[in-house]
Protein backbone atom coordinates (compact mmCIF):
# COMPACT_ATOMS: atom_id res chain seq x y z
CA UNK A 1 113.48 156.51 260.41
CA UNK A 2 110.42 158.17 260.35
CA UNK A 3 107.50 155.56 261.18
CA UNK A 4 103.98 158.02 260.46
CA UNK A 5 103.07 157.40 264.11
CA UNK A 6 103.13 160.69 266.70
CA UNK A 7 103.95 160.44 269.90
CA UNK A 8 100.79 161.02 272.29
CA UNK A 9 100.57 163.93 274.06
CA UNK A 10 98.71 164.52 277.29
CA UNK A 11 95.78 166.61 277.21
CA UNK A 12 96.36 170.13 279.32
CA UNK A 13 94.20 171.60 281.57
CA UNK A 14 92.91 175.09 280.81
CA UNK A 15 94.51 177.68 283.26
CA UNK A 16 91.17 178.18 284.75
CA UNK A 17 90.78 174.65 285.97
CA UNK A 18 94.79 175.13 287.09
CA UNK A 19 94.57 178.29 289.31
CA UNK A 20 90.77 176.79 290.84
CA UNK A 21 92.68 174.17 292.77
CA UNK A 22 94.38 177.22 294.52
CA UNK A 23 91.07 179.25 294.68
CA UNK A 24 88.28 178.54 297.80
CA UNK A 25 85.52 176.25 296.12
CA UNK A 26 82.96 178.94 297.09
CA UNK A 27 84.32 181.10 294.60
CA UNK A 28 84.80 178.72 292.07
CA UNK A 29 81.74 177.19 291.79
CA UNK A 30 79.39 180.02 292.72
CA UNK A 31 76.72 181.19 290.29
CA UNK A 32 77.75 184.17 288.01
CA UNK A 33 76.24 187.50 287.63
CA UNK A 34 76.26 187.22 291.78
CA UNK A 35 76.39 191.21 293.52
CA UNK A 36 74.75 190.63 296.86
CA UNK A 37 76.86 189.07 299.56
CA UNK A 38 76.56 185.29 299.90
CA UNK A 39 77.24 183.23 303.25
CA UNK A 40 77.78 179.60 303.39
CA UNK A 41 78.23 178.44 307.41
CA UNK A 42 79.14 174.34 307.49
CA UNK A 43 81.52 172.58 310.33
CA UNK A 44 84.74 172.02 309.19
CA UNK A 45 88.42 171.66 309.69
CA UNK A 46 90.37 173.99 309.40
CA UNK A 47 94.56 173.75 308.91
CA UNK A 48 96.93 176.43 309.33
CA UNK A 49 100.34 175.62 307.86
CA UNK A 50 103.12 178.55 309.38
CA UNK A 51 106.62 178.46 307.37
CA UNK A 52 109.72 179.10 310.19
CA UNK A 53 112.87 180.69 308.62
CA UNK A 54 111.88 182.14 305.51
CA UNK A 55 112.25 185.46 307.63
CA UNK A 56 115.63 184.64 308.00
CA UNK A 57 116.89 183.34 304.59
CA UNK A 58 114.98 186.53 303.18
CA UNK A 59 117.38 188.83 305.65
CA UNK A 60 119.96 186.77 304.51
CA UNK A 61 119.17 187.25 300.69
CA UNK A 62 118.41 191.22 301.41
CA UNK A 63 122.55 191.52 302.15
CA UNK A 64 123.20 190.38 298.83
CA UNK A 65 124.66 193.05 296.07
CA UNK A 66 121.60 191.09 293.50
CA UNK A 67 119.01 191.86 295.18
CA UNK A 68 116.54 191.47 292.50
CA UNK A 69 118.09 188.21 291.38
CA UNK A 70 118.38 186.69 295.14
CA UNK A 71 114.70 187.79 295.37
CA UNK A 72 113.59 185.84 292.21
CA UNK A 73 115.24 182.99 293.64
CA UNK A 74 113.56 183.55 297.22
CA UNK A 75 110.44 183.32 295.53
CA UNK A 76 111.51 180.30 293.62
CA UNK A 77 112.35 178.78 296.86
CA UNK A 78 109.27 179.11 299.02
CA UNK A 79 107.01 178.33 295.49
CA UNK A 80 108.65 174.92 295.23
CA UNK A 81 108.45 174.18 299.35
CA UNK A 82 104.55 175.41 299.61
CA UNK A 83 103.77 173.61 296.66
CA UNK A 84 104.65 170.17 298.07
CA UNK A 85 102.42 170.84 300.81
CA UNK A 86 99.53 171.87 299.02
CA UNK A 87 99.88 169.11 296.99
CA UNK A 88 99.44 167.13 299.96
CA UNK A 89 96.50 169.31 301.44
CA UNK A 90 94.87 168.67 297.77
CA UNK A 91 95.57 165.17 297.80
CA UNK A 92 93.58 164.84 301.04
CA UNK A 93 90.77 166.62 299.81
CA UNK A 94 91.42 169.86 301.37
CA UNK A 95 90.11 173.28 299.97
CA UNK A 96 93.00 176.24 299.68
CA UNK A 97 91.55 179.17 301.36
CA UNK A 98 94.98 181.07 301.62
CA UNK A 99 98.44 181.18 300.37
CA UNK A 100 100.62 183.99 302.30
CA UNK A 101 104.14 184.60 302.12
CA UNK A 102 104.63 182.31 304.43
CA UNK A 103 102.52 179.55 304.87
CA UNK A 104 98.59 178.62 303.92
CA UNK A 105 95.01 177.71 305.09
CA UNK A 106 93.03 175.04 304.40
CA UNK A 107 89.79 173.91 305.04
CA UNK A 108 87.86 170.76 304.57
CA UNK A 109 83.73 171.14 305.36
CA UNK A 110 81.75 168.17 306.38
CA UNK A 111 78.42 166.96 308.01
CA UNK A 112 78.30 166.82 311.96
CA UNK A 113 78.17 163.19 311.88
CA UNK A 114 81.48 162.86 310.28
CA UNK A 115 83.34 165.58 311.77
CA UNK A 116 85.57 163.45 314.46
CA UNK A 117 86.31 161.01 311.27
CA UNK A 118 87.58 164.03 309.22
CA UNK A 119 89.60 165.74 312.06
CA UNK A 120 91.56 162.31 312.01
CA UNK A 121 92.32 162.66 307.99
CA UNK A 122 93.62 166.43 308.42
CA UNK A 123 96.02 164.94 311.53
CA UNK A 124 97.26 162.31 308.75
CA UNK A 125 97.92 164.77 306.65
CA UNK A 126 99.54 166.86 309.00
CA UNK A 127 101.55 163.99 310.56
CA UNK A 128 102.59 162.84 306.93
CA UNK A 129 102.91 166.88 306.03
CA UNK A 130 105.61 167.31 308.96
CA UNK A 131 107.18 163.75 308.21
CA UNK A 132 108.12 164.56 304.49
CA UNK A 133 108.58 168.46 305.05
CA UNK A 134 108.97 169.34 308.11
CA UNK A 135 112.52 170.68 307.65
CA UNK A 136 113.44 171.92 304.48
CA UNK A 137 117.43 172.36 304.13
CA UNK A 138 118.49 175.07 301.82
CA UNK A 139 121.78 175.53 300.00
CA UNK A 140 122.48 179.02 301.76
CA UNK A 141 122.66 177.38 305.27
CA UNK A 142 119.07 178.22 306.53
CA UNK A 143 116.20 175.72 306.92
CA UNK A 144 112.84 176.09 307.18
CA UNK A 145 110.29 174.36 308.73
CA UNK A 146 107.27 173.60 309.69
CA UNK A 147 104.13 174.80 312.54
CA UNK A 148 101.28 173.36 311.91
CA UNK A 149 97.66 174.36 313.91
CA UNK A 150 94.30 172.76 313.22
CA UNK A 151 91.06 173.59 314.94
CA UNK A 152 87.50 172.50 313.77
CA UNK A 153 83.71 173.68 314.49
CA UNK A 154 81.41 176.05 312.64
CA UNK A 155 82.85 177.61 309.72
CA UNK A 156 81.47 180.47 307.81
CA UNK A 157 82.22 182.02 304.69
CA UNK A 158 81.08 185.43 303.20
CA UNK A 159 81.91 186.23 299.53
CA UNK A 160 81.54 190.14 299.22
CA UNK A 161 82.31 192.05 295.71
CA UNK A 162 81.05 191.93 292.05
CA UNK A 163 82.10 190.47 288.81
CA UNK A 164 85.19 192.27 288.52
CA UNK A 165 86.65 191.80 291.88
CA UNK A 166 85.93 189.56 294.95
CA UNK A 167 86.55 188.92 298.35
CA UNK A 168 86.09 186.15 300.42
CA UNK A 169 86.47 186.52 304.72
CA UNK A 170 86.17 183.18 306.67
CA UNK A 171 85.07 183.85 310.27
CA UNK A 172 84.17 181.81 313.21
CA UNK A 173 85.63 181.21 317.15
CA UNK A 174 87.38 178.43 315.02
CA UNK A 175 89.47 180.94 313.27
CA UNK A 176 91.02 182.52 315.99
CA UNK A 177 91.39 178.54 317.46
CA UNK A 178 93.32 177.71 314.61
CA UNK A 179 95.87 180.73 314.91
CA UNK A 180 95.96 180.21 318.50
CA UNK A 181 96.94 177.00 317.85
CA UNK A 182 99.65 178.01 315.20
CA UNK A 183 101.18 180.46 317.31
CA UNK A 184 101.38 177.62 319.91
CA UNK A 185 103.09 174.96 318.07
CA UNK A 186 107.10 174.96 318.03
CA UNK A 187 108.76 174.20 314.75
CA UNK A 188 107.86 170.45 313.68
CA UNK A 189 104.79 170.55 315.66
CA UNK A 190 101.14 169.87 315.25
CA UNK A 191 98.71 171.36 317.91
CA UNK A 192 94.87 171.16 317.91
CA UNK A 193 92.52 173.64 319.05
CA UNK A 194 90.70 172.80 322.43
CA UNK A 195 88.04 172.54 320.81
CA UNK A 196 89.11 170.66 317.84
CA UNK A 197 90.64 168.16 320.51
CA UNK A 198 87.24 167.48 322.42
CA UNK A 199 85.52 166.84 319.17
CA UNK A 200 88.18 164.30 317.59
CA UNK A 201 88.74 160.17 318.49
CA UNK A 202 90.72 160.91 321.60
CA UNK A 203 91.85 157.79 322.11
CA UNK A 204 93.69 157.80 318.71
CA UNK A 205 96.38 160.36 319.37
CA UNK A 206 99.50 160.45 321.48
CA UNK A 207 99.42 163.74 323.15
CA UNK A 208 99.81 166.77 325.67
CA UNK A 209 98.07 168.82 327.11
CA UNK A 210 99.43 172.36 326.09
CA UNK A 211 97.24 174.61 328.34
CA UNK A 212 94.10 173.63 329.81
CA UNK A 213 90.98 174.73 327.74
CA UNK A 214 93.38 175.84 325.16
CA UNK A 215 95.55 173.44 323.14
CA UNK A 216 97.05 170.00 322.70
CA UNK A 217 99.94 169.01 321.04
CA UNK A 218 99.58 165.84 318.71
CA UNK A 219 103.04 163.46 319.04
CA UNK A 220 101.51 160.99 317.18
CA UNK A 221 99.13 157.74 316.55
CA UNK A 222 98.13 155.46 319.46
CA UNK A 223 96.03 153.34 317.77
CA UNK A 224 97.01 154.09 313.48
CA UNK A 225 93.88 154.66 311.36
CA UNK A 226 93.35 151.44 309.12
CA UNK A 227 91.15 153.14 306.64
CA UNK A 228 90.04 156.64 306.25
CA UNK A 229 87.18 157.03 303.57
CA UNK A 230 87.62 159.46 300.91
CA UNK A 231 85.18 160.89 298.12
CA UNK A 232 84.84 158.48 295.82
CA UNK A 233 86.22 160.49 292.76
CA UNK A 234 89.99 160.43 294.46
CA UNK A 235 92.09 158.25 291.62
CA UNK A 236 95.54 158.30 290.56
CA UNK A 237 98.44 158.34 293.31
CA UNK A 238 100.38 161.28 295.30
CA UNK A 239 103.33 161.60 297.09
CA UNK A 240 102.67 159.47 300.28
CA UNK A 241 100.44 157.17 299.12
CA UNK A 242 97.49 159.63 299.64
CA UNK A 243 95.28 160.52 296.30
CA UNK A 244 94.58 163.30 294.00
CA UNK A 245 91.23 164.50 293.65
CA UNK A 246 91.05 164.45 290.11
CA UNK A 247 87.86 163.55 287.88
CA UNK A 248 88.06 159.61 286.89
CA UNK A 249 88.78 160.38 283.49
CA UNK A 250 92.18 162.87 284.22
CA UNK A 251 95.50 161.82 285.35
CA UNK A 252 96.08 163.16 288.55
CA UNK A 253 99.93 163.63 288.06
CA UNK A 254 99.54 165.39 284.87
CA UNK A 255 97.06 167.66 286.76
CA UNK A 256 98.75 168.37 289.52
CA UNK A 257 102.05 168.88 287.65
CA UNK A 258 100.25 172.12 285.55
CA UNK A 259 98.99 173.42 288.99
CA UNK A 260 102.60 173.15 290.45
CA UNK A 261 103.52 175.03 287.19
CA UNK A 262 101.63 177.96 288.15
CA UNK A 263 103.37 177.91 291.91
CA UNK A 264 106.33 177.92 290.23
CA UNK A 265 105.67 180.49 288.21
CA UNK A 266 107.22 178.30 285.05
């Protein structure tokens, strides 16, 4: 029996807000009408998230007679893995510099004062990152998983290009710290950058030492982080207990659930 009331339907983002929580915030929020190159140098974090065995499944998928089916549903595949973990890198205030075909780069920027207490919110993250996803099991018999590498220090980024088209490079020692690091790590593992390592809590982590002046491998918490401050606009609830950064006045599920639609391609 019709009743006169309509069901409420939840506001949608505009696709611009959607694809600029996969864009770098320098791009997003620089001025318009911008030609000459524009540098921004801050410390930061950095996290470099490496994707093991999608080389494989996409051999796998290249034997099949449909290809172009198999490689629709390839793409489905890694869409719906990566987008779990940038959820998680978004939840934790992270900015998305890079999404490859097989993994992604974050970075977080902070004062010098707070650096140490930031490098121990990107280890959560990567500790609860590797703990929920770490090994993804697909139905054709290959899994992936994760490498995860995080090195911190000065950060710059250049945006070069016009209004049509733009470019943005992110250089620094840190940069090649955080591949090093990457290329380091064995499946399921998180290693920090030496230099990432001398700047962070020490005495939080359970580690080893990789190689000396080089990298350490994080096994863990010694002494668990009680609280770990976050920007004050963080509301709403993510997988893992961690928070979207969302404006007080949005849902952050709703949100996030329009960016995963763009992932996803749906």
């Amino acid at each position: 029996m019709a009743t006169g009331e309509r069901e409420a339907v939840p506001p949608q983002w505009p696709v611009e807000a959607r694809l600029a929580a996969l864009l770098p915030d320098l791009l997003v929020f620089r001025k318009p009408g911008g030609s000459e190159p524009e540098l921004a140098t801050a410390q930061g974090v950095l996290l470099g998230v490496h994707v093991t065995g999608f080389t494989a499944l996409m051999d796998r998928f290249s034997l099949s007679c449909k290809l172009e089916h198999d490689m629709d549903k390839l793409a489905h595949i890694f869409s719906y893995y990566i987008s779990d973990i940038v959820e998680h890198v978004l939840c934790f205030g992270g900015d998305i510099l890079n999404i490859t075909g097989n993994g992604l780069l974050a970075l977080w920027t902070v004062e010098q004062n707070q650096l140490s207490d930031i490098i121990t919110l990107v280890a959560k993250c990567s500790l609860e990152i590797q703990e929920k996803f770490g090994i993804y099991h697909t139905r054709e018999g290959q899994d992936l998983q994760l490498k995860i590498g995080l090195s911190a220090g000065r950060i710059s980024q250049v945006i070069i290009g016009d209004e049509q088209r733009q470019y943005l490079l992110v250089i620094g020692r840190d940069i090649d710290g955080v591949q090093l690091a990457q290329r380091l790590a064995q499946a399921n593992e998180i290693v920090l950058s030496w230099n990432c390592w001398k700047l962070c809590e020490q005495y939080m982590f359970e580690v080893e030492i990789m190689r000396e002046d080089e990298a350490v491998k994080v096994g863990g918490w010694s002494h668990p982080p009680n609280v770990l401050k976050r920007p004050s606009y963080y509301t709403g609830q993510c997988s893992g207990g961690a928070q979207h950064q969302t404006p007080p006045t949005t849902t952050g599920t709703l949100f996030w659930r329009e960016v995963r639609d763009i992932l996803t391609g749906r």
